[in-house]
C-alpha atoms as a PDB file:
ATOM      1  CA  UNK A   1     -61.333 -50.842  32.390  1.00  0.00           C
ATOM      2  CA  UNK A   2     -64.938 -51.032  34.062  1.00  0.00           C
ATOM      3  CA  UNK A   3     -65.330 -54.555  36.082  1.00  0.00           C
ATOM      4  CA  UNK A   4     -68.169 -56.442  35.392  1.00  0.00           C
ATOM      5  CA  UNK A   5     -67.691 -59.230  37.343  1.00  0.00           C
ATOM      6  CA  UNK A   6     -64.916 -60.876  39.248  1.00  0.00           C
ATOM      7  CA  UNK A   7     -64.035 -64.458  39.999  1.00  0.00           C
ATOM      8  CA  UNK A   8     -61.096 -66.886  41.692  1.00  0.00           C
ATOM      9  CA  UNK A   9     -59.476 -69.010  39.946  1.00  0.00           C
ATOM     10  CA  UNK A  10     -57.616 -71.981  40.750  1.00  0.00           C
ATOM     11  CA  UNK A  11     -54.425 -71.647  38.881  1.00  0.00           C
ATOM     12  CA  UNK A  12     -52.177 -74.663  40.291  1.00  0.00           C
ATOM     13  CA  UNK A  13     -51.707 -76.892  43.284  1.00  0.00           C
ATOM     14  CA  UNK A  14     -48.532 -78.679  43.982  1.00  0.00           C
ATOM     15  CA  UNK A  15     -47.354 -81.471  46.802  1.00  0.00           C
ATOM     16  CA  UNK A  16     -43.333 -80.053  46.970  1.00  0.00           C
ATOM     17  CA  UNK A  17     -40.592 -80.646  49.245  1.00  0.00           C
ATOM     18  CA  UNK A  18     -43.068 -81.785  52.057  1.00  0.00           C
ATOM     19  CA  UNK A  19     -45.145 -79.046  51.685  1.00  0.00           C
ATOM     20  CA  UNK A  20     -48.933 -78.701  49.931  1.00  0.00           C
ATOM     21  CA  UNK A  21     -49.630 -75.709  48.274  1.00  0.00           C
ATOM     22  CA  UNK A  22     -51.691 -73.745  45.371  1.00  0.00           C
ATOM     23  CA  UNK A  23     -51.929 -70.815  43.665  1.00  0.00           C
ATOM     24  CA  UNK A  24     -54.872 -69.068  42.652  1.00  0.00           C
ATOM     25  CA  UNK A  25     -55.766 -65.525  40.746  1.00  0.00           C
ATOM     26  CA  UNK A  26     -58.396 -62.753  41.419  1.00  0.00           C
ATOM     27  CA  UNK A  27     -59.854 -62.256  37.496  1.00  0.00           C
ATOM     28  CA  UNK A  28     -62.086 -59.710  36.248  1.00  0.00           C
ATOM     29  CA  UNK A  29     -64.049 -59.819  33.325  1.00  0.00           C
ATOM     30  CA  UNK A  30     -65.415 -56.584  31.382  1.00  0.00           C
ATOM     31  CA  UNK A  31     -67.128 -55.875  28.129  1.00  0.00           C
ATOM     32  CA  UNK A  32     -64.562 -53.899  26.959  1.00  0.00           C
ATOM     33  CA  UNK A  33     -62.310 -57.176  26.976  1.00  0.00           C
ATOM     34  CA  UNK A  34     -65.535 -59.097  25.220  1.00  0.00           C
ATOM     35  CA  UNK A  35     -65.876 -60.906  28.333  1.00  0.00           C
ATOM     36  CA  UNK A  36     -62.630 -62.927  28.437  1.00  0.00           C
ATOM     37  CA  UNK A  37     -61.118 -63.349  32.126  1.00  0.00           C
ATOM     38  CA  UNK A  38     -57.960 -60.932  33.255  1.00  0.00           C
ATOM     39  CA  UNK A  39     -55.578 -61.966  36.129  1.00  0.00           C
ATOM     40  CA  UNK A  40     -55.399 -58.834  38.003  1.00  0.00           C
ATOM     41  CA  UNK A  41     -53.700 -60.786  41.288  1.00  0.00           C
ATOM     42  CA  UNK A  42     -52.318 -63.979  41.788  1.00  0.00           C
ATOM     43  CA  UNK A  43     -51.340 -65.393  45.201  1.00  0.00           C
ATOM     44  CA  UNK A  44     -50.724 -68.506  47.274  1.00  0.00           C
ATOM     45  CA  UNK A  45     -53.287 -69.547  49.992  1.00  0.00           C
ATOM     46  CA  UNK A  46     -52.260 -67.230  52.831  1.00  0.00           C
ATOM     47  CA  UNK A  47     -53.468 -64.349  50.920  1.00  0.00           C
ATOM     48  CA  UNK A  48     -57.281 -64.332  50.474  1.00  0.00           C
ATOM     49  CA  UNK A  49     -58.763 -63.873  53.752  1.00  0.00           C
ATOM     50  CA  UNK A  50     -56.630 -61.291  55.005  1.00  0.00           C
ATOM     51  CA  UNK A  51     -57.274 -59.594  51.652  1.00  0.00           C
ATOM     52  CA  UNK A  52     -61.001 -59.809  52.278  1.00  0.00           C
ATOM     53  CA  UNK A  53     -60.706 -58.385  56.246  1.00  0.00           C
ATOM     54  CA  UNK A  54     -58.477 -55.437  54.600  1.00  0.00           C
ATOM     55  CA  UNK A  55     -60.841 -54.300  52.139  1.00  0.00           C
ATOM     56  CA  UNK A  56     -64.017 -54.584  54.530  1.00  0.00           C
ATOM     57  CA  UNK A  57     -62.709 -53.084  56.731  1.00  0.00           C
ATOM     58  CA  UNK A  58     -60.772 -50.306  54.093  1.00  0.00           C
ATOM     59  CA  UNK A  59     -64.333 -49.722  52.875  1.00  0.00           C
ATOM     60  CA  UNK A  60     -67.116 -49.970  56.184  1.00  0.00           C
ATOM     61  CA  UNK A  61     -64.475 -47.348  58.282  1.00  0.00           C
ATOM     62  CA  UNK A  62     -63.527 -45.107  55.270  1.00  0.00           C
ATOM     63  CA  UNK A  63     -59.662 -45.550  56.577  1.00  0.00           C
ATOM     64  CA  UNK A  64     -56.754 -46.647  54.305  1.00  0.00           C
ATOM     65  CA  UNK A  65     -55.405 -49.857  54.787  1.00  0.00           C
ATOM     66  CA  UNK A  66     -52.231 -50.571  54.174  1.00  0.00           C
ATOM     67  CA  UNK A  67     -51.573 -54.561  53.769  1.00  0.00           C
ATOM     68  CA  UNK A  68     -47.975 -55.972  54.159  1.00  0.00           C
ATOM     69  CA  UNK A  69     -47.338 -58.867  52.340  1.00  0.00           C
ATOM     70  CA  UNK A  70     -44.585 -61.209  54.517  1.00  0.00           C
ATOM     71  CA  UNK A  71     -42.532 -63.987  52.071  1.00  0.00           C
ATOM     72  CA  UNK A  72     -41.377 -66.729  53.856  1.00  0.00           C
ATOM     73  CA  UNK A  73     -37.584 -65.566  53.356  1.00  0.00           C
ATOM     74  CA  UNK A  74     -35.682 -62.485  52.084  1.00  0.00           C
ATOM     75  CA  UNK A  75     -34.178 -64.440  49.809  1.00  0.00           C
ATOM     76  CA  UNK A  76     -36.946 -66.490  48.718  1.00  0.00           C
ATOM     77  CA  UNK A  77     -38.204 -66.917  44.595  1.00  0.00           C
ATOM     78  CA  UNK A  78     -41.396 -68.225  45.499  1.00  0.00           C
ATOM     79  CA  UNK A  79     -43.722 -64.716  46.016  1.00  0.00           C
ATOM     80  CA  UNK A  80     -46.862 -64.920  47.565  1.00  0.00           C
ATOM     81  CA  UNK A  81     -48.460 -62.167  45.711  1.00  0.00           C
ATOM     82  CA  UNK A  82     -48.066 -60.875  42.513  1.00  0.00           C
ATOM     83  CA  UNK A  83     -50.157 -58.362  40.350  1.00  0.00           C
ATOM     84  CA  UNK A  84     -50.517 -58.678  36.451  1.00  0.00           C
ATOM     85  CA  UNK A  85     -52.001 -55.135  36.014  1.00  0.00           C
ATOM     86  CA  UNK A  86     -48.709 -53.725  34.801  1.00  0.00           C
ATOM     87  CA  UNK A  87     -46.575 -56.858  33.668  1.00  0.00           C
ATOM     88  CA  UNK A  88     -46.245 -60.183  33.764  1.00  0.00           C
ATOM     89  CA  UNK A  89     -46.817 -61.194  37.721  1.00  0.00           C
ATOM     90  CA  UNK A  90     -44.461 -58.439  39.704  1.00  0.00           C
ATOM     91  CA  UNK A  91     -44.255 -59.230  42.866  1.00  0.00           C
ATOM     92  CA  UNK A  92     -45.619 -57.015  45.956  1.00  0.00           C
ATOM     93  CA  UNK A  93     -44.492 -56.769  49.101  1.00  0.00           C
ATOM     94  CA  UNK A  94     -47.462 -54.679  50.242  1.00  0.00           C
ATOM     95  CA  UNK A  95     -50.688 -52.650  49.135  1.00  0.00           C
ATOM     96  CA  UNK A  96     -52.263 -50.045  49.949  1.00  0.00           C
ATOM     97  CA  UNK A  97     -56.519 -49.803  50.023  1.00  0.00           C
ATOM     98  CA  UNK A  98     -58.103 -46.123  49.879  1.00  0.00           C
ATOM     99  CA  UNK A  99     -61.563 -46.199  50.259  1.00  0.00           C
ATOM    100  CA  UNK A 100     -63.600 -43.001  48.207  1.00  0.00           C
ATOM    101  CA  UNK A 101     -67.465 -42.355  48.127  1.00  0.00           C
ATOM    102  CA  UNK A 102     -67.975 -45.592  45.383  1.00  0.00           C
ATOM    103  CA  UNK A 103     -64.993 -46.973  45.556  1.00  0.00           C
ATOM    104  CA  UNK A 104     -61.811 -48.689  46.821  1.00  0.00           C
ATOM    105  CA  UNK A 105     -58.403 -48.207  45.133  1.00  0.00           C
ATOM    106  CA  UNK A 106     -56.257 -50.895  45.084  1.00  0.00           C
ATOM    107  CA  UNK A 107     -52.507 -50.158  44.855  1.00  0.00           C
ATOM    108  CA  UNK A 108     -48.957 -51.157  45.128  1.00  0.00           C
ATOM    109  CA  UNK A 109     -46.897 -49.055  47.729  1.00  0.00           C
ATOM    110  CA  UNK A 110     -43.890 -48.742  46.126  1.00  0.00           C
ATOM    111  CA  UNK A 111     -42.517 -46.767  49.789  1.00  0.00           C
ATOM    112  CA  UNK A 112     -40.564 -43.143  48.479  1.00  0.00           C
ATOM    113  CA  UNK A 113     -42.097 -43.618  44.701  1.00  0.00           C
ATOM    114  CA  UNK A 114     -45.260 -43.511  46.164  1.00  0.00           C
ATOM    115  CA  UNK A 115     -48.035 -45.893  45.025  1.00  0.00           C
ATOM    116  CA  UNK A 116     -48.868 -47.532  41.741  1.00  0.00           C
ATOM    117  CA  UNK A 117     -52.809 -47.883  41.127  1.00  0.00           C
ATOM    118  CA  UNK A 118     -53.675 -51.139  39.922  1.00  0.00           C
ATOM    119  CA  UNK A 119     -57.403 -51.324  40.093  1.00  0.00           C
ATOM    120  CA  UNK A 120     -60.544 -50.344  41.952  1.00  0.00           C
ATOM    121  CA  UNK A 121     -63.608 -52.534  43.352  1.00  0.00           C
ATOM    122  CA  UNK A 122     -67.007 -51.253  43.933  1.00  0.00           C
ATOM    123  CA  UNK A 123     -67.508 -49.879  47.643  1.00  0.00           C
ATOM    124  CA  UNK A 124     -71.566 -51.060  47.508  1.00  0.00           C
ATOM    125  CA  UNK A 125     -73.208 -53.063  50.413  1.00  0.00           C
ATOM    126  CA  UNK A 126     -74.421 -55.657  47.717  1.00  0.00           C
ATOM    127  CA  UNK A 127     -70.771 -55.721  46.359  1.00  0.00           C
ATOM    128  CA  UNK A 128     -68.640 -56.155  49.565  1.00  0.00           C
ATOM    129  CA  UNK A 129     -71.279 -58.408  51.065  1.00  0.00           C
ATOM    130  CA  UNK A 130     -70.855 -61.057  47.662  1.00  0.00           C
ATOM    131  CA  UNK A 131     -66.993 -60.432  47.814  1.00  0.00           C
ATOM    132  CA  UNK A 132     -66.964 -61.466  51.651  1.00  0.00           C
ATOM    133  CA  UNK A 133     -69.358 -64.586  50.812  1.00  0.00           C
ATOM    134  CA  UNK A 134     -66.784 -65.406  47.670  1.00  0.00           C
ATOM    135  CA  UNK A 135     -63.544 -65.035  49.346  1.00  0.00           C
ATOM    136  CA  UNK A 136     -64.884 -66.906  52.608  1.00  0.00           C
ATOM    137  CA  UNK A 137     -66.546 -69.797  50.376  1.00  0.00           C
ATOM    138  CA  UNK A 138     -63.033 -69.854  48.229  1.00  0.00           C
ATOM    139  CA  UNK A 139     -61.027 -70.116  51.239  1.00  0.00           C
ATOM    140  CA  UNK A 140     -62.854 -72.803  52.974  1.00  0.00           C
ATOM    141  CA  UNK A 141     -62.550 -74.895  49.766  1.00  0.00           C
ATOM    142  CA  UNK A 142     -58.757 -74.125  49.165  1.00  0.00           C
ATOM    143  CA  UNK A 143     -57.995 -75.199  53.081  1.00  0.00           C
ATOM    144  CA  UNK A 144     -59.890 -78.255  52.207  1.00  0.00           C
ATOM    145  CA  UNK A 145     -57.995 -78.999  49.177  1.00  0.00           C
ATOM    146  CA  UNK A 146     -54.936 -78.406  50.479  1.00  0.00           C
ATOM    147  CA  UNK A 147     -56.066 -80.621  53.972  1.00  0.00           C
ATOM    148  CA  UNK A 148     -56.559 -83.560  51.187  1.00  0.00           C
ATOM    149  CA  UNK A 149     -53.157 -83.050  49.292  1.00  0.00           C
ATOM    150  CA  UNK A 150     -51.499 -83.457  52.427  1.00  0.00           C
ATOM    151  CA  UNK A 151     -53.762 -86.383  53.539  1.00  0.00           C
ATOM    152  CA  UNK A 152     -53.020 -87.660  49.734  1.00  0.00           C
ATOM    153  CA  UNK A 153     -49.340 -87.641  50.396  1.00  0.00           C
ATOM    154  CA  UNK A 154     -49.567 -89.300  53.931  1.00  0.00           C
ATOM    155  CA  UNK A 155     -50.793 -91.977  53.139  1.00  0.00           C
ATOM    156  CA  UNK A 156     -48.607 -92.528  49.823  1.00  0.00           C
ATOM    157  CA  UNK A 157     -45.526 -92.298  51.604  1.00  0.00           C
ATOM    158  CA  UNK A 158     -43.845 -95.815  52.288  1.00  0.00           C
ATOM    159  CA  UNK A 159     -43.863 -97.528  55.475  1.00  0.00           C
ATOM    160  CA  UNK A 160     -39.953 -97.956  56.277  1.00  0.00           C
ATOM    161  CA  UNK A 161     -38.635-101.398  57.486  1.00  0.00           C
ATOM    162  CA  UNK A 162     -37.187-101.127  61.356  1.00  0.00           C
ATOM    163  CA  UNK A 163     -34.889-104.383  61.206  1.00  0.00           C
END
């Protein structure tokens, strides 16, 4: 499906267990889908500006970049990155970014199955320069929001009596 443009969204934030945090998705939109926005990725707020280095970087050297995607625990449920390309949010562990002459392929290393292609972004100046001005512009704003959740819950917190 052709991309004709791409957004962030916000898709929650949450104050949990002592911990802020928010979720967000990477959505395309494309004629072919009369305009309506597609989740292709959804991840927490560690994710976007490494994202955004790796695909720079993918596309200016004309390497492959392969991203690993760190959860907090083996064992933990809560992912940090999920695609919706091929079902409803899988979770990745890492991805792999092959730059060719227009574009760069974004894919799910899936180690001895090899990888699974999930989409592709231009590889244009005018393209990577508005995705780098996006993604830093989004990030700034989700570190701020999550700065004020945490601020938020400070100061709600109740003063405990020493007696």
């Amino acid at each position: 499906m052709p991309i004709d443009s791409i957004n962030l969204d916000l898709a929650s934030a949450d104050y949990f267990g002592g911990r802020a945090s928010l979720w967000a998705a990477l959505e395309m939109r494309s004629s072919v889908s009369d305009e309506r926005p597609t989740a292709i990725l959804g991840f927490d707020e560690t994710f976007l500006r490494p994202f955004a280095r790796a695909l720079i970087e993918a596309a200016t050297t004309r390497a492959a970049y392969r991203m690993s995607i760190l959860q907090e625990t083996r064992n933990s449920e809560r992912y940090r990155v999920v695609e919706y390309v091929t079902g409803p949010g899988k979770a990745l562990e890492e991805l792999m970014l092959q730059p060719f002459d227009n574009v760069v392929l974004i894919s799910a290393a899936k180690g001895k199955d090899g990888d699974e292609t999930l989409f592709q972004l231009p590889r244009t100046d005018t393209f990577l320069r508005a995705f780098a001005k996006m993604a830093y512009v989004a990030d700034q704003a989700l570190h701020d929001l999550l700065d004020d959740m945490e601020r938020v819950a400070k100061q709600r917190k109740p003063v405990t009596n020493t007696r």
